[in-house]
C-alpha atoms as a PDB file:
ATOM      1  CA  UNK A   1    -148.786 -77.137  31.953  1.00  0.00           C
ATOM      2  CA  UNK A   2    -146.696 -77.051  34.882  1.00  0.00           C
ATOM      3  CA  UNK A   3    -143.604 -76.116  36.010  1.00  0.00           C
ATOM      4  CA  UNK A   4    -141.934 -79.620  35.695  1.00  0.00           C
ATOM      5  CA  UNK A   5    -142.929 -79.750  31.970  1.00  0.00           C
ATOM      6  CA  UNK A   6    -140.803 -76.486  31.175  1.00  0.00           C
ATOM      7  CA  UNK A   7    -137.762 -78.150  32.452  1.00  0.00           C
ATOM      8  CA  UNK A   8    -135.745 -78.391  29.516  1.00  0.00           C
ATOM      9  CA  UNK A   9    -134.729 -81.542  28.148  1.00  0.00           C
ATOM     10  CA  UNK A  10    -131.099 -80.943  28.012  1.00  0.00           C
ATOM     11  CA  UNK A  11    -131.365 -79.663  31.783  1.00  0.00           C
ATOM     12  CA  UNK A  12    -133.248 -82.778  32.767  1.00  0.00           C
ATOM     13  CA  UNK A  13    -130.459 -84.726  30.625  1.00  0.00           C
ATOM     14  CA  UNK A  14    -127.589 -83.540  32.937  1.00  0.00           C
ATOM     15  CA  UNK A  15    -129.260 -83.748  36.128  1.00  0.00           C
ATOM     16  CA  UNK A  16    -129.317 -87.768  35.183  1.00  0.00           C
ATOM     17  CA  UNK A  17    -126.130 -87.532  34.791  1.00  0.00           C
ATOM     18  CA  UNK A  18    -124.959 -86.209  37.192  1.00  0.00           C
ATOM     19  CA  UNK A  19    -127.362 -88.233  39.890  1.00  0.00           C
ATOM     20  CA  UNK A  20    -126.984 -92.129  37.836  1.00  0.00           C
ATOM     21  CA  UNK A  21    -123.627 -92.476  40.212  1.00  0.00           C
ATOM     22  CA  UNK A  22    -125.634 -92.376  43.207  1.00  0.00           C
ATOM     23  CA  UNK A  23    -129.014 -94.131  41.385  1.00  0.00           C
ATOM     24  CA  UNK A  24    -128.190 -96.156  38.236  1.00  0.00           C
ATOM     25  CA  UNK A  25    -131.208 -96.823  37.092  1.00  0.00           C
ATOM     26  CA  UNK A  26    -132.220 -93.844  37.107  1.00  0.00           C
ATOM     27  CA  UNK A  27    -133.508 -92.302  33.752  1.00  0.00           C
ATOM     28  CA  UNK A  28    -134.885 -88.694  32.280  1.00  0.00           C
ATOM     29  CA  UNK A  29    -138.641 -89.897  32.653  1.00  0.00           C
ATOM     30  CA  UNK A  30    -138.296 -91.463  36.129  1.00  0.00           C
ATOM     31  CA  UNK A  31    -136.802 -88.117  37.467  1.00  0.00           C
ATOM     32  CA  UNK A  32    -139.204 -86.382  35.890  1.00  0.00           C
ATOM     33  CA  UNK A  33    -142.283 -88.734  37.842  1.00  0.00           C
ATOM     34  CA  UNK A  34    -140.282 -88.117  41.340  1.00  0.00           C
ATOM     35  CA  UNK A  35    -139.953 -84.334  40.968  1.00  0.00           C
ATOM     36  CA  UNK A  36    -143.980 -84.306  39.801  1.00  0.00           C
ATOM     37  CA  UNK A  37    -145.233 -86.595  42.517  1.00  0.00           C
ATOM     38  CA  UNK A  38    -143.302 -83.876  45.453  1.00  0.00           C
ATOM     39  CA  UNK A  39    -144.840 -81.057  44.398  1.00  0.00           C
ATOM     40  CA  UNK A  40    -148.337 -80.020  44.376  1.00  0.00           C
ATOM     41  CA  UNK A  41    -149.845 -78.619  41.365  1.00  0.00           C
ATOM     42  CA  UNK A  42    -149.287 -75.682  42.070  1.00  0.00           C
ATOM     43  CA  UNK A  43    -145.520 -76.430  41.903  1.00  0.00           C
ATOM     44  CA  UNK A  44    -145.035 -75.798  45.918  1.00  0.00           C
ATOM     45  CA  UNK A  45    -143.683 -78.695  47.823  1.00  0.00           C
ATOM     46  CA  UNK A  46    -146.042 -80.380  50.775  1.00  0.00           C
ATOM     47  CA  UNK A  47    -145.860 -78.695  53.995  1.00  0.00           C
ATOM     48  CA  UNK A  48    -146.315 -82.037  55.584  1.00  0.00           C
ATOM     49  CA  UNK A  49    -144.041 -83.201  58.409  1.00  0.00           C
ATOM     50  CA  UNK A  50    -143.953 -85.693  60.952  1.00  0.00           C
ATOM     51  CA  UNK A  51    -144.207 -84.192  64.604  1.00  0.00           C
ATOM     52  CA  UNK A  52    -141.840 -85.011  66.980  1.00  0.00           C
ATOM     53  CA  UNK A  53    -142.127 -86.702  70.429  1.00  0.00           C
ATOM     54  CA  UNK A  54    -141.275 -84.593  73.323  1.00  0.00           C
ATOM     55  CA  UNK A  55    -137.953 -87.036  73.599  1.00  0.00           C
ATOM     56  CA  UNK A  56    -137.082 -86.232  70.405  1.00  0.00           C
ATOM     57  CA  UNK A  57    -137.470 -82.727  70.960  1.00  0.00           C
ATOM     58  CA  UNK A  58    -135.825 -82.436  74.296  1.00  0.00           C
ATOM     59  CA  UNK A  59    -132.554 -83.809  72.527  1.00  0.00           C
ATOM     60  CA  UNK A  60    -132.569 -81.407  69.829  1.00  0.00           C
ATOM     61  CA  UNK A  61    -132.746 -78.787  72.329  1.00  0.00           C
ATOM     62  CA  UNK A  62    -130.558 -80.292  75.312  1.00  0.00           C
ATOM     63  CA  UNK A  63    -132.904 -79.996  77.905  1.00  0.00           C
ATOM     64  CA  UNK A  64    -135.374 -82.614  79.763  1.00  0.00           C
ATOM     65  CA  UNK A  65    -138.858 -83.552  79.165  1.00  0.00           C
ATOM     66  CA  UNK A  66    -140.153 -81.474  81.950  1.00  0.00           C
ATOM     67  CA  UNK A  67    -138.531 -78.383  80.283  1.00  0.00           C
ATOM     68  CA  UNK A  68    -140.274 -79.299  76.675  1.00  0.00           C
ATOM     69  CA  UNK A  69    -143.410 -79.607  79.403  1.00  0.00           C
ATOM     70  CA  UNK A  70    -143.008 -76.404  80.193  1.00  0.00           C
ATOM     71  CA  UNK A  71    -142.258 -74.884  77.035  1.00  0.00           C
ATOM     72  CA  UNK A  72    -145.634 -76.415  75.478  1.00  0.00           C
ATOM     73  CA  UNK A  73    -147.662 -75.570  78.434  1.00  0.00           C
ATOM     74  CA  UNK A  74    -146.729 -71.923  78.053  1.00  0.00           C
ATOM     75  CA  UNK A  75    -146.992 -72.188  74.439  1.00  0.00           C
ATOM     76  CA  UNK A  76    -143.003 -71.973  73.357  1.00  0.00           C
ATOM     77  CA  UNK A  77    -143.686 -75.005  71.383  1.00  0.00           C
ATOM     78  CA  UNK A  78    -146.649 -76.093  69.856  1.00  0.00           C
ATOM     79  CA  UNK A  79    -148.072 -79.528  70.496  1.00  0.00           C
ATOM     80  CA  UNK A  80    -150.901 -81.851  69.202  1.00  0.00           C
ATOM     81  CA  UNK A  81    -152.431 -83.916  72.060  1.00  0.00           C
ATOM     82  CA  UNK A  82    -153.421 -86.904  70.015  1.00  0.00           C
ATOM     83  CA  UNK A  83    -154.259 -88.567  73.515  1.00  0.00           C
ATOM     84  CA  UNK A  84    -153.121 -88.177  77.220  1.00  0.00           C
ATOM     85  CA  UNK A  85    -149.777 -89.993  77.005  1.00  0.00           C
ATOM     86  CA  UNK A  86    -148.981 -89.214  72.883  1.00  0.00           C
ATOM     87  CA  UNK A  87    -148.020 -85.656  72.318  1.00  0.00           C
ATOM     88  CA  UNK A  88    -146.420 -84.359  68.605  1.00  0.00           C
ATOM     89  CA  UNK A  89    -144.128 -81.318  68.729  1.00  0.00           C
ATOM     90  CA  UNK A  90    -144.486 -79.114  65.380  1.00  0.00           C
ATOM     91  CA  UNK A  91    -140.935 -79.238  64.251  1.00  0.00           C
ATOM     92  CA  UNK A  92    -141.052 -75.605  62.728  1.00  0.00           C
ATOM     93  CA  UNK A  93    -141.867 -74.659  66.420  1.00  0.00           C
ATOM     94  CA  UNK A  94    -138.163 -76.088  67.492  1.00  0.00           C
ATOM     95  CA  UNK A  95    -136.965 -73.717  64.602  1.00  0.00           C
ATOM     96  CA  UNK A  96    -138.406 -71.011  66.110  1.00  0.00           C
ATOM     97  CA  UNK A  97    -137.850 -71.222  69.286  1.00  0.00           C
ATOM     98  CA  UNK A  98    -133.971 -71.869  68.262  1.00  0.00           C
ATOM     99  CA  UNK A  99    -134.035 -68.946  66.463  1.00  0.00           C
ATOM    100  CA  UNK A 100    -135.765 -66.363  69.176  1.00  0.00           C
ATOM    101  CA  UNK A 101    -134.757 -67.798  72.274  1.00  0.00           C
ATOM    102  CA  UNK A 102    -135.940 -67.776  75.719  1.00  0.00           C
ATOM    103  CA  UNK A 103    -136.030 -64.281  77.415  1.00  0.00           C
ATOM    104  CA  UNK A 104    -133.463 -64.373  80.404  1.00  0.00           C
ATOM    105  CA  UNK A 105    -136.314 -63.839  82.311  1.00  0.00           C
ATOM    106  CA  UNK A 106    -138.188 -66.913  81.655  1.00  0.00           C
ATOM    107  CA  UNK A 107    -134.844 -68.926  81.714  1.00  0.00           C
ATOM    108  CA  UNK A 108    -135.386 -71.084  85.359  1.00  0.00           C
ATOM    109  CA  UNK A 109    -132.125 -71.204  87.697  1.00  0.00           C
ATOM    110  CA  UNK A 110    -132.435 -74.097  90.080  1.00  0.00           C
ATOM    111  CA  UNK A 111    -132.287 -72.671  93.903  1.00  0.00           C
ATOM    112  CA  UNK A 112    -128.808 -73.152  95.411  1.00  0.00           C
ATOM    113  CA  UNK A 113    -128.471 -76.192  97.702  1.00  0.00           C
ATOM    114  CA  UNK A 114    -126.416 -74.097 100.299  1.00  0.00           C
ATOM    115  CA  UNK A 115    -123.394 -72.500  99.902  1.00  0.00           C
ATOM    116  CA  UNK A 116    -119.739 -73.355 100.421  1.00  0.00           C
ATOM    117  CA  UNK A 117    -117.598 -71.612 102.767  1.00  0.00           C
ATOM    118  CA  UNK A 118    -113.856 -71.290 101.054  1.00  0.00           C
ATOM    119  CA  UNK A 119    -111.399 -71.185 103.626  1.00  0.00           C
ATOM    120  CA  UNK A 120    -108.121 -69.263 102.687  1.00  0.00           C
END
């Protein structure tokens, strides 16, 4: 027996309740199917997610492509190479890497073009 099967029925009733405004047709047994076929058996929901292209990811973050470059080359963000040109991002890497940072250190400033005289 698994976790879904102890869901009481008068629990299960009110969540269909409470969800048939947003899906009509839904019913107690249906619900029951969908919450069964996202978790495992073990009653732990699959860790499977789609990875992200490096476009993707350089949105997210608000920086270019050469930047996510950089970040997977020295391992910030971690990357499948499924061939030369197609690269996946692990999303929980962009979690992480929002959530830690970038040392200052490691944080490139682009060199300064020359500098501007202000006359007063």
């Amino acid at each position: 027996m698994t976790k879904i099967d102890t869901i009481p029925a008068s629990v299960m009733s009110i969540a269909v309740k409470l969800l048939q405004e947003y899906i009509p047709e839904l019913t107690a047994d249906g619900l029951r199917t969908a919450i069964s076929q996202h978790y495992n058996d073990d009653g732990q929901s699959p860790p499977i997610q789609k990875g992200l292209t490096r476009q993707e990811c350089a949105n997210i973050l608000g920086v270019s492509i050469t930047t996510i470059n950089r970040y997977i080359k020295n391992r910030k963000l971690e990357a499948v190479n499924i061939s030369p040109r197609l690269v996946r991002i692990n999303p929980n890497s962009i979690h992480e890497l929002l959530n830690r940072g970038i040392p200052q250190e490691e944080v490139l400033i682009p060199p300064c073009l020359g500098k501007r005289r202000v006359n007063r």
